[in-house]
N, C-alpha and C. Protein backbone atom coordinates (compact mmCIF):
# COMPACT_ATOMS: atom_id res chain seq x y z
N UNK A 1 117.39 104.68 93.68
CA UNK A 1 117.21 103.24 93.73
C UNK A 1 118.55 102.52 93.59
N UNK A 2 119.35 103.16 93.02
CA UNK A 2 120.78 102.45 92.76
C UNK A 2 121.68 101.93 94.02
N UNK A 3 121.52 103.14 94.95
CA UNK A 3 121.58 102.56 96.34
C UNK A 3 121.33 101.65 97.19
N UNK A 4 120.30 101.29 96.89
CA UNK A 4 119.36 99.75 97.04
C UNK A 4 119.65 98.88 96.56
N UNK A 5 120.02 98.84 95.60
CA UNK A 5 120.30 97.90 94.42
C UNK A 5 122.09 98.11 95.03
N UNK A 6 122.59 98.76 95.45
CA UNK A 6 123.93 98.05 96.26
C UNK A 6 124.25 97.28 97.07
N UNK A 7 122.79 96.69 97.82
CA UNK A 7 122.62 96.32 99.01
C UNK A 7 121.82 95.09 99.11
N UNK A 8 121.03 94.82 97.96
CA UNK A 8 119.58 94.02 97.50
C UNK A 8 119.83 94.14 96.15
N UNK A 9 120.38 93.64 95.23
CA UNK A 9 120.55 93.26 94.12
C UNK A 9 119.17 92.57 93.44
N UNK A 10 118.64 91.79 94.33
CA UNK A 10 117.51 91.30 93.90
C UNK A 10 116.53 92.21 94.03
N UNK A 11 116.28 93.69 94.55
CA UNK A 11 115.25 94.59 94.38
C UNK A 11 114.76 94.72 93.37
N UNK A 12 113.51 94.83 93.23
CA UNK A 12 112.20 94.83 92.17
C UNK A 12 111.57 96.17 92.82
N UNK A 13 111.32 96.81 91.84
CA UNK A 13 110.56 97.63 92.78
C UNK A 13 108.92 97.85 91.97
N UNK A 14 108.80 96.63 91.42
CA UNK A 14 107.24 96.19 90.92
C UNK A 14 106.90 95.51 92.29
N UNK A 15 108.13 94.51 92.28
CA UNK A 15 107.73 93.53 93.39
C UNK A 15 107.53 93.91 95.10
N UNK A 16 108.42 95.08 94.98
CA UNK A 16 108.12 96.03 96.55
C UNK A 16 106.50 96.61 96.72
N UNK A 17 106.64 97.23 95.48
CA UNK A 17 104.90 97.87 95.27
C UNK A 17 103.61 97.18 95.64
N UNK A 18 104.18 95.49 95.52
CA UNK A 18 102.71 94.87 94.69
C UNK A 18 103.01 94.24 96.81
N UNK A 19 104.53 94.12 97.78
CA UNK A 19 104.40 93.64 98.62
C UNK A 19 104.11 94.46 99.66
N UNK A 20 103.93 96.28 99.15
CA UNK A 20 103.73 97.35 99.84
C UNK A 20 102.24 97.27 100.17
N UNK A 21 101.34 96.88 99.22
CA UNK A 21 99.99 97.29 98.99
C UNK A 21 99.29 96.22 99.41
N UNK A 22 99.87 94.88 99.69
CA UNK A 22 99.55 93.66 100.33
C UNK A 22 99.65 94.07 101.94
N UNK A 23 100.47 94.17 102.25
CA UNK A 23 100.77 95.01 103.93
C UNK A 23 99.81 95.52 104.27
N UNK A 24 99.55 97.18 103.60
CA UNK A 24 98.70 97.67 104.11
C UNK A 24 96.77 97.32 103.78
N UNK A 25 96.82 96.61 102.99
CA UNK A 25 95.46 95.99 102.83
C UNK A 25 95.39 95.35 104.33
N UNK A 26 95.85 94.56 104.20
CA UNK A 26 96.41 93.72 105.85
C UNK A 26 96.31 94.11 107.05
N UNK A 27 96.60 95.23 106.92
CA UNK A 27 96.71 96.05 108.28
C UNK A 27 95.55 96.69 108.17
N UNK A 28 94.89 96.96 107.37
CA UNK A 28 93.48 97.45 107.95
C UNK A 28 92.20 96.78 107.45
N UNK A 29 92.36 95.11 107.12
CA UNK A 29 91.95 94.51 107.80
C UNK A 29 92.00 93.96 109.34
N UNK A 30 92.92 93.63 109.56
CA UNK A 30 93.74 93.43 110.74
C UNK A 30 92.92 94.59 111.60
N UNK A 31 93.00 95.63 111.73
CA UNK A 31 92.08 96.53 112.56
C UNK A 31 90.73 96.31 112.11
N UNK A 32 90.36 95.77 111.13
CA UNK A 32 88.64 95.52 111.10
C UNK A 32 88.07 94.94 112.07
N UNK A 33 89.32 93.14 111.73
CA UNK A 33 88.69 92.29 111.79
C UNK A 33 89.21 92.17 113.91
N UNK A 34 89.92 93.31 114.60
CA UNK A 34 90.80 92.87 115.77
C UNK A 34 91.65 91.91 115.79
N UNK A 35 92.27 91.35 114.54
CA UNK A 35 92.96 90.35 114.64
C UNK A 35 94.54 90.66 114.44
N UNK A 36 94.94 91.64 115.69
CA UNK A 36 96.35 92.12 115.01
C UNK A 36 97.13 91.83 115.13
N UNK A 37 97.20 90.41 115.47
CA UNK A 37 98.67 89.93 115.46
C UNK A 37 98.58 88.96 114.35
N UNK A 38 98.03 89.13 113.71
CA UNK A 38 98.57 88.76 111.96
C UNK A 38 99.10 89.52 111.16
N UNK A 39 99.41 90.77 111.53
CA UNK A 39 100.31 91.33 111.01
C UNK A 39 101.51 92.11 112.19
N UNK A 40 101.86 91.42 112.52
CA UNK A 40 103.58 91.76 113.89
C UNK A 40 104.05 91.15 112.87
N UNK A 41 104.36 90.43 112.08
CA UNK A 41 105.70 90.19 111.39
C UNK A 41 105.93 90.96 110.52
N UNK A 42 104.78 92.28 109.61
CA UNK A 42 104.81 92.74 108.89
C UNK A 42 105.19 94.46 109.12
N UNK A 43 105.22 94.78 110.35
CA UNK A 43 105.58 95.95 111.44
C UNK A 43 106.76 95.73 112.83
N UNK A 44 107.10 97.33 112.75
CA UNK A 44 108.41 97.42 113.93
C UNK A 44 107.52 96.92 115.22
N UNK A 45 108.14 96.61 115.94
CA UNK A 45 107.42 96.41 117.66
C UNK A 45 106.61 98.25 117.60
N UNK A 46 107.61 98.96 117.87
CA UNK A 46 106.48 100.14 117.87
C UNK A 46 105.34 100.77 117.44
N UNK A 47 105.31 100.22 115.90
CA UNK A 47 104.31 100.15 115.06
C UNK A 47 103.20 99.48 115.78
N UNK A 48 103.18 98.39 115.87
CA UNK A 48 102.80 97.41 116.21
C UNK A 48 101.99 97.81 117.46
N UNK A 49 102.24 98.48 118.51
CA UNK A 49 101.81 98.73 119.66
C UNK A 49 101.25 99.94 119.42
N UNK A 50 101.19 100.53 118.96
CA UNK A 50 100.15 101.74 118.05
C UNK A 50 99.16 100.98 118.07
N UNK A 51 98.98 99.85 116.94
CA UNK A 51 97.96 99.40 116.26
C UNK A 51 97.40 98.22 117.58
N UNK A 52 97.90 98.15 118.01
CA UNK A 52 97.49 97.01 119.17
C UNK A 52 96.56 97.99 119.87
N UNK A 53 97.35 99.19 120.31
CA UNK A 53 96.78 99.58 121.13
C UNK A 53 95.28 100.81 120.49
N UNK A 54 94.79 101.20 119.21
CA UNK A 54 93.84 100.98 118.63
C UNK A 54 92.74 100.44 119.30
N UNK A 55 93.35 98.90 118.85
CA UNK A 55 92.24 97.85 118.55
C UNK A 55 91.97 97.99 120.01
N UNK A 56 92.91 97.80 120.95
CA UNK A 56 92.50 97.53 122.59
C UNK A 56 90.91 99.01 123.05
N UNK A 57 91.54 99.69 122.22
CA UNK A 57 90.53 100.66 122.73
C UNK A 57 89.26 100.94 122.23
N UNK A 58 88.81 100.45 120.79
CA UNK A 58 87.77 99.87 119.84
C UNK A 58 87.12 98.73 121.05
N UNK A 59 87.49 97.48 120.75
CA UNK A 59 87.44 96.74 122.19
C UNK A 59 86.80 97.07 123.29
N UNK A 60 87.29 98.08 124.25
CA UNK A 60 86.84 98.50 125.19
C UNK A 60 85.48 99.46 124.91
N UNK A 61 85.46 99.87 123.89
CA UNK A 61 84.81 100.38 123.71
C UNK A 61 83.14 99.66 123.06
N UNK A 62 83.50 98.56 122.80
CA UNK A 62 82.81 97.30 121.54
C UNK A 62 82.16 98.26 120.76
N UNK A 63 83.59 98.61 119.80
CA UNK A 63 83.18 99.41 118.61
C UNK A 63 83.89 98.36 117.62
N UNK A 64 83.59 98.81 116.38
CA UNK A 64 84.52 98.29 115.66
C UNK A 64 84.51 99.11 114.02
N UNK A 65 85.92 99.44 113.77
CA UNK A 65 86.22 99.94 113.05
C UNK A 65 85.62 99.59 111.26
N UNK A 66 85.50 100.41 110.85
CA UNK A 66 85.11 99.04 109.33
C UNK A 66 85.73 100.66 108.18
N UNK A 67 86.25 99.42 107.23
CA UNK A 67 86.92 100.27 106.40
C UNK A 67 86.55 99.35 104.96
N UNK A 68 84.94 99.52 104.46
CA UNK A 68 84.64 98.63 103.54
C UNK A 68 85.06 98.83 102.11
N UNK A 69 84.92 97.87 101.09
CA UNK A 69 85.57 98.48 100.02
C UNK A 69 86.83 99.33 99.79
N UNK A 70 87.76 98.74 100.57
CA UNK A 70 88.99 99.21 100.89
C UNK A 70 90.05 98.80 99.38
N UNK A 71 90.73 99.72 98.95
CA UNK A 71 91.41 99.48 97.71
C UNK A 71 92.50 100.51 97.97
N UNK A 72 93.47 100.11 97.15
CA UNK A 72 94.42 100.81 96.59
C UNK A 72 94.39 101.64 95.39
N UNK A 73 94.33 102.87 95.07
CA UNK A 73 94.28 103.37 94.34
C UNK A 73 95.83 103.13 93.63
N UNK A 74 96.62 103.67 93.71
CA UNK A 74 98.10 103.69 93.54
C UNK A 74 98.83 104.23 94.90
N UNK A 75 100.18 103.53 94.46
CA UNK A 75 101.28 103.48 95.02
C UNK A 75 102.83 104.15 94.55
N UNK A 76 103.09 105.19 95.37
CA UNK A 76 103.99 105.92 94.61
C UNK A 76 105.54 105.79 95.16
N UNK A 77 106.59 105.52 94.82
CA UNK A 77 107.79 105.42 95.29
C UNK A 77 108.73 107.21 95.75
N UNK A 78 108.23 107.44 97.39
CA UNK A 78 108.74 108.69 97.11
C UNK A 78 109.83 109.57 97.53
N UNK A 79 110.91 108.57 98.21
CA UNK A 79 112.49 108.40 98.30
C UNK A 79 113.25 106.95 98.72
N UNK A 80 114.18 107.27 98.82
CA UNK A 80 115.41 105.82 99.07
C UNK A 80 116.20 106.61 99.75
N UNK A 81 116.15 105.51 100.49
CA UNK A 81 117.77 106.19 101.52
C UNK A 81 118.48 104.74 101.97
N UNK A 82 120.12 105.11 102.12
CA UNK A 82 120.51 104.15 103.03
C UNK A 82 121.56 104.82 104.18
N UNK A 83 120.97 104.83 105.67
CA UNK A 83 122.05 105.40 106.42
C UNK A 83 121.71 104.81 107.95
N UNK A 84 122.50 104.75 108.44
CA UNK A 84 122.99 103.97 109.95
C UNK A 84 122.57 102.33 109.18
N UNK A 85 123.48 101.41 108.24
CA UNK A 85 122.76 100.18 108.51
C UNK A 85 121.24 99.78 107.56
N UNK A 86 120.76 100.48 107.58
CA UNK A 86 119.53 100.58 107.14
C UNK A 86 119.30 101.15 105.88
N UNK A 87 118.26 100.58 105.05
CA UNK A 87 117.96 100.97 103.89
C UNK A 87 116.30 101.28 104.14
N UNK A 88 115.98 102.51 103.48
CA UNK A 88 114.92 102.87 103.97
C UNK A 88 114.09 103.04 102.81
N UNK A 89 112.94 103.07 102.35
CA UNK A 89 112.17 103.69 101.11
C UNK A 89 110.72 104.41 101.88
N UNK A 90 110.40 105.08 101.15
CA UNK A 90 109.38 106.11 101.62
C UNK A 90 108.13 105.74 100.69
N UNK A 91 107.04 105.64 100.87
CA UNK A 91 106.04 105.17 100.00
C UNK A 91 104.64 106.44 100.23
N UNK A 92 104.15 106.24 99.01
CA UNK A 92 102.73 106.88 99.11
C UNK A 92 101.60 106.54 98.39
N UNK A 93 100.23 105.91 99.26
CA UNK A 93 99.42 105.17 98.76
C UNK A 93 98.16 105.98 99.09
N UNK A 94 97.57 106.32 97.70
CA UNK A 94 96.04 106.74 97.31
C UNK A 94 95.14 105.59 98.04
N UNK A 95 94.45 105.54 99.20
CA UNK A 95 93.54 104.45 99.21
C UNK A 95 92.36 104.95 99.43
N UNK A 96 91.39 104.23 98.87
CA UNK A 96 89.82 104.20 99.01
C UNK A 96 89.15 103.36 99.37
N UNK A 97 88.32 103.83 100.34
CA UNK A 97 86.90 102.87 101.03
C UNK A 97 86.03 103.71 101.81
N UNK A 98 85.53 103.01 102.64
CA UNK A 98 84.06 103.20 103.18
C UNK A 98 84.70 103.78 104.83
N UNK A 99 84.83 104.45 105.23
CA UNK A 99 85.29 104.69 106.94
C UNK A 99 84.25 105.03 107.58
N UNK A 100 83.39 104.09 108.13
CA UNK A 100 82.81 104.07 109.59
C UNK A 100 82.95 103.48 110.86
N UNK A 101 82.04 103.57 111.92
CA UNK A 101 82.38 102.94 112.93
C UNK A 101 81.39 101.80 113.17
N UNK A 102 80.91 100.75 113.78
CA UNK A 102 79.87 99.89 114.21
C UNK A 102 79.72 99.56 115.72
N UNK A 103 78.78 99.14 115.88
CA UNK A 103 78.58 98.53 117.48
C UNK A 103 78.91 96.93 117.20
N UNK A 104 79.26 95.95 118.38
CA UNK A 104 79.15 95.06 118.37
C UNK A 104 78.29 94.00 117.31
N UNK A 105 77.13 94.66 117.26
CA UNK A 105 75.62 94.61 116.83
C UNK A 105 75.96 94.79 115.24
N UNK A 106 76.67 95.52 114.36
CA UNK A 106 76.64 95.60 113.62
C UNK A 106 75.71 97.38 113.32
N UNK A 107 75.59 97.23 114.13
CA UNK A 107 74.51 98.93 114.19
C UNK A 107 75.66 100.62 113.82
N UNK A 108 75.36 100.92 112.71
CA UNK A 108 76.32 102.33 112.52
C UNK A 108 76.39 103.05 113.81
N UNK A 109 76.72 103.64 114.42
CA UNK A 109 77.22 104.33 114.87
C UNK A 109 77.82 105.76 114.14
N UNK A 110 78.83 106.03 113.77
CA UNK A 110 79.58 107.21 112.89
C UNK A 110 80.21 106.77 111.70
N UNK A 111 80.59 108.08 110.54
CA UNK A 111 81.36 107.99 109.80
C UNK A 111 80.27 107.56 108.29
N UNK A 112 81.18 107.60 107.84
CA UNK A 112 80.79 107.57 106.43
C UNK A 112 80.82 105.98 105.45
N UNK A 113 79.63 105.64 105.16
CA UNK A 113 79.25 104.03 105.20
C UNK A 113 78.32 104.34 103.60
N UNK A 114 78.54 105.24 103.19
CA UNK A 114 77.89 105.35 101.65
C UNK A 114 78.71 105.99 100.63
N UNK A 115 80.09 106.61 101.27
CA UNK A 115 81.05 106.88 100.20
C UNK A 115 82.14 107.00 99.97
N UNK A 116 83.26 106.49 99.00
CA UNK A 116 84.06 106.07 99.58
C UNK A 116 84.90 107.53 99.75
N UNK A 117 85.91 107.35 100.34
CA UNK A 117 86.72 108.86 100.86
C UNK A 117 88.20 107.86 100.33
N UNK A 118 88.97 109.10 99.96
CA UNK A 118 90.12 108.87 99.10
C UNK A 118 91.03 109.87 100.80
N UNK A 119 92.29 109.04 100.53
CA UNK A 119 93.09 109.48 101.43
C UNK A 119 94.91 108.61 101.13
N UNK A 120 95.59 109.92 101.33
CA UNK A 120 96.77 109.10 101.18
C UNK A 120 97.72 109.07 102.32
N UNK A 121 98.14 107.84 102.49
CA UNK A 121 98.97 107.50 103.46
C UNK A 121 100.28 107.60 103.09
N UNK A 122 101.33 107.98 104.02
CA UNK A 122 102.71 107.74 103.62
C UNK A 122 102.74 106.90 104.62
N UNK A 123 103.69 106.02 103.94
CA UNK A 123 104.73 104.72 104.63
C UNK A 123 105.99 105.09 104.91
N UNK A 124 106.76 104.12 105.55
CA UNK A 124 108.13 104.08 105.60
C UNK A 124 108.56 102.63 105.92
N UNK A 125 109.34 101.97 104.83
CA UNK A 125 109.70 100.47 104.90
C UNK A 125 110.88 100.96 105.45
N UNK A 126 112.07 99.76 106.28
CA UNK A 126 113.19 99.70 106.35
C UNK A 126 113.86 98.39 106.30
N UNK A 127 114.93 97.90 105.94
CA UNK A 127 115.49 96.95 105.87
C UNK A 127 116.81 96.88 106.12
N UNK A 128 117.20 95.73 106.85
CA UNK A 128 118.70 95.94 107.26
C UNK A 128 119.59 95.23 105.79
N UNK A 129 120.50 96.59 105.91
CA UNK A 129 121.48 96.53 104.68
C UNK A 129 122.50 94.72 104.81
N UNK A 130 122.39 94.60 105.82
CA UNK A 130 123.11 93.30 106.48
C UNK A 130 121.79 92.28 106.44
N UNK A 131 121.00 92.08 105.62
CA UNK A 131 119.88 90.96 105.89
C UNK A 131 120.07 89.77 105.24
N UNK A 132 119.15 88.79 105.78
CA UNK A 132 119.77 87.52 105.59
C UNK A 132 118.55 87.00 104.51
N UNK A 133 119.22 86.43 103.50
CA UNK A 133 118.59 86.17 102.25
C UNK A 133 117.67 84.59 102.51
N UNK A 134 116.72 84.47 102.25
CA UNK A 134 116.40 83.42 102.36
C UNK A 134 115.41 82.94 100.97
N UNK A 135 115.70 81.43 100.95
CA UNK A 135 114.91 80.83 99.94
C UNK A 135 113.10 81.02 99.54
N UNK A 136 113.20 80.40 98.47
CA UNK A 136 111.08 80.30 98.06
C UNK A 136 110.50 79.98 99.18
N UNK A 137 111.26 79.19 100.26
CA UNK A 137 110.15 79.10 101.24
C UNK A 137 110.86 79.27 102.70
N UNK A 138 109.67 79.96 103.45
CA UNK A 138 109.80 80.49 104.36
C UNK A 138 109.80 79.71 105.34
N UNK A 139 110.87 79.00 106.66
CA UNK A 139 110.62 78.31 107.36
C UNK A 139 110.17 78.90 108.87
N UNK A 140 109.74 77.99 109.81
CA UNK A 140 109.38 78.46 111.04
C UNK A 140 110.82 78.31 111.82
N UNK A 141 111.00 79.21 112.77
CA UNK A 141 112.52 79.35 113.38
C UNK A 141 111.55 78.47 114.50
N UNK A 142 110.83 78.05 115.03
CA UNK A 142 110.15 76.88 116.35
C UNK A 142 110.35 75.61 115.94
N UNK A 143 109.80 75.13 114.73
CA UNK A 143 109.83 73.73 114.45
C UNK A 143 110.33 73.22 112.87
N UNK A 144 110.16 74.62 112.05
CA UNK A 144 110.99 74.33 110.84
C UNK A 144 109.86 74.14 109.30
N UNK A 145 108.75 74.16 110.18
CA UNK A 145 107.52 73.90 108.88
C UNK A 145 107.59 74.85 107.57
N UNK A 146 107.06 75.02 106.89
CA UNK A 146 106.85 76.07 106.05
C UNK A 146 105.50 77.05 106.42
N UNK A 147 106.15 78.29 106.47
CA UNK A 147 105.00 79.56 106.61
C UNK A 147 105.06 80.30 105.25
N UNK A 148 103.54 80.45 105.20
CA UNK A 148 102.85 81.74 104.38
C UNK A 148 103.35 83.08 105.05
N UNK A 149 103.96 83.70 104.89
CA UNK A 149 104.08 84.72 105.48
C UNK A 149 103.46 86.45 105.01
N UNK A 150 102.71 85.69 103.73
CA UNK A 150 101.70 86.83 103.12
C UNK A 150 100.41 86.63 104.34
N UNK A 151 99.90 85.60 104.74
CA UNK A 151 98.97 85.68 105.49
C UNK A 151 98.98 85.93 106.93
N UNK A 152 99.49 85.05 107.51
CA UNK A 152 99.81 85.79 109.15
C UNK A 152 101.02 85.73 109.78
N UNK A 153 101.66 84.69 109.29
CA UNK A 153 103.22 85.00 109.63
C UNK A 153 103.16 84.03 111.00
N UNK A 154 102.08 83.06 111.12
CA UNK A 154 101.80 82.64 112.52
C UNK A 154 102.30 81.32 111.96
N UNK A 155 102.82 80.03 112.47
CA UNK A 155 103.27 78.67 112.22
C UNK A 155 101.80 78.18 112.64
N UNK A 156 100.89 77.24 111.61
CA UNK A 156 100.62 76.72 111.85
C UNK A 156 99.96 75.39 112.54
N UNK A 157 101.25 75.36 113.20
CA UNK A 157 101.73 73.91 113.72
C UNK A 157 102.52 74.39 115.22
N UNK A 158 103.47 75.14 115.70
CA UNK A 158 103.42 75.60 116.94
C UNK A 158 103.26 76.80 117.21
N UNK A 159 102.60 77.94 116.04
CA UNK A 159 102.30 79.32 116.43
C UNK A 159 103.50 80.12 116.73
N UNK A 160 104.57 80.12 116.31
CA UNK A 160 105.45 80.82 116.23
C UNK A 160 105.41 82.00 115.03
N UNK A 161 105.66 83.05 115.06
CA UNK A 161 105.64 83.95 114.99
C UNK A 161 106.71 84.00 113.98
N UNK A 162 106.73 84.54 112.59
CA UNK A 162 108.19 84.64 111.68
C UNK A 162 108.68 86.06 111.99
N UNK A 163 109.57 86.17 111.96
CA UNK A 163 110.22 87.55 112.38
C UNK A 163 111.18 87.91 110.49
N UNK A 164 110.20 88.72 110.20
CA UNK A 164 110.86 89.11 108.88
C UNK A 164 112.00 90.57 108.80
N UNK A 165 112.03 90.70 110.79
CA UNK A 165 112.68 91.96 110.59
C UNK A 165 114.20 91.88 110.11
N UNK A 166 115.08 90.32 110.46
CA UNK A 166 116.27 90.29 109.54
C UNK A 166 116.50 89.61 108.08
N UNK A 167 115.06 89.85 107.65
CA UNK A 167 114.95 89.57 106.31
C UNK A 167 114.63 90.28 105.09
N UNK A 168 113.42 90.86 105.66
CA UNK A 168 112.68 91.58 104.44
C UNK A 168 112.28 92.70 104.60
N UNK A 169 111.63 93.71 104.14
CA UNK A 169 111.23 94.98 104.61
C UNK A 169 109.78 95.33 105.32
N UNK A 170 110.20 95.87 106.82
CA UNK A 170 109.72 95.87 107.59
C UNK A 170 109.16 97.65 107.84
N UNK A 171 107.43 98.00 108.14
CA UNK A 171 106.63 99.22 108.29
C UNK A 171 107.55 99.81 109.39
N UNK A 172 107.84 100.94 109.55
CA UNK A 172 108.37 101.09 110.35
C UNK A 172 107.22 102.61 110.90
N UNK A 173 106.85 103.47 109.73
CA UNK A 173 105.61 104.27 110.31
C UNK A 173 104.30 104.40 109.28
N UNK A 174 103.56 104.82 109.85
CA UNK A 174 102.30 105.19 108.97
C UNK A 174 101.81 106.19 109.39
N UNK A 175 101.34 106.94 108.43
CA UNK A 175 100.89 108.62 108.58
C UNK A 175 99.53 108.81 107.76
N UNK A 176 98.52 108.48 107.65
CA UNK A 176 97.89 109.26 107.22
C UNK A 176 97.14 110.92 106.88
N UNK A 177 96.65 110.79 105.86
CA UNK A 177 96.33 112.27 105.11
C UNK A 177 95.12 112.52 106.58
């Protein structure tokens, strides 16, 4: 962590944990609900087109994913790195819920909808060692408003999109167990 803390002085790594486990709650809502571009500010473009492309095929399919009673069990910190530029941390999250599938209809289809199944995911955050610090509040780079950027990262007011990749730490993969 000391490495990090060469680079991000202000690193918390309560405060990484508690913004790790917010993400991925997010993101699979975000695949529940097909709404995935509320979380592109919170993922690489590549990431991102993974999960896009998911949902596109749920969609085509008019399935829909459901991951009920979805929780975090814990969150484990399980390296640091900093090399090319980049500061990297490795994460690992116990999560639990419900994994089935639905029809349009709401009608089961597959999977398991009575118990929850424990599974752990590894992450990988990255952040540029060169990032640009910004204040309590987050502005829109379109018109300048203030964004939530815990919720969709979308402006409000002209739908611009916050790009937290030269700011804050950005998914770069996800692996599940």
């Amino acid at each position: 962590m000391n490495e990090i803390l060469k680079y991000d002085e202000d690193f918390s790594e309560s405060k990484f944990i508690t913004y790790v486990n917010n993400v991925f709650i997010q993101i699979y809502t975000s695949l529940m609900t097909k709404e995935i571009e509320n979380i592109k500010h919170f993922v690489t473009d590549s990431l991102y087109q993974m999960l896009e492309d998911k949902v596109a095929e749920l969609k085509s399919q008019g399935l829909i994913q459901m991951y009920d009673e979805l929780n975090v069990a814990s969150t484990d910190i399980l390296s640091y790195q900093v090399e090319n530029n980049q500061m990297m941390i490795q994460v690992r999250i116990l999560s639990r819920y419900l994994d089935y599938i639905v029809d349009e209809d709401g009608n089961y289809i597959r999977g398991n909808n009575e118990s929850r199944i424990s599974k752990n995911n590894d992450l990988t955050f990255v952040k540029k060692v060169n990032f640009q610090k910004v204040g309590t509040v987050n502005k829109c780079p379109g018109c300048g408003a203030s964004i939530d950027v815990n919720k969709t990262g979308l402006c409000p007011y002209c739908g611009t999109t916050y790009n937290q990749e030269d700011k804050n730490w950005i998914l770069s993969s996800m692996k599940m167990e």
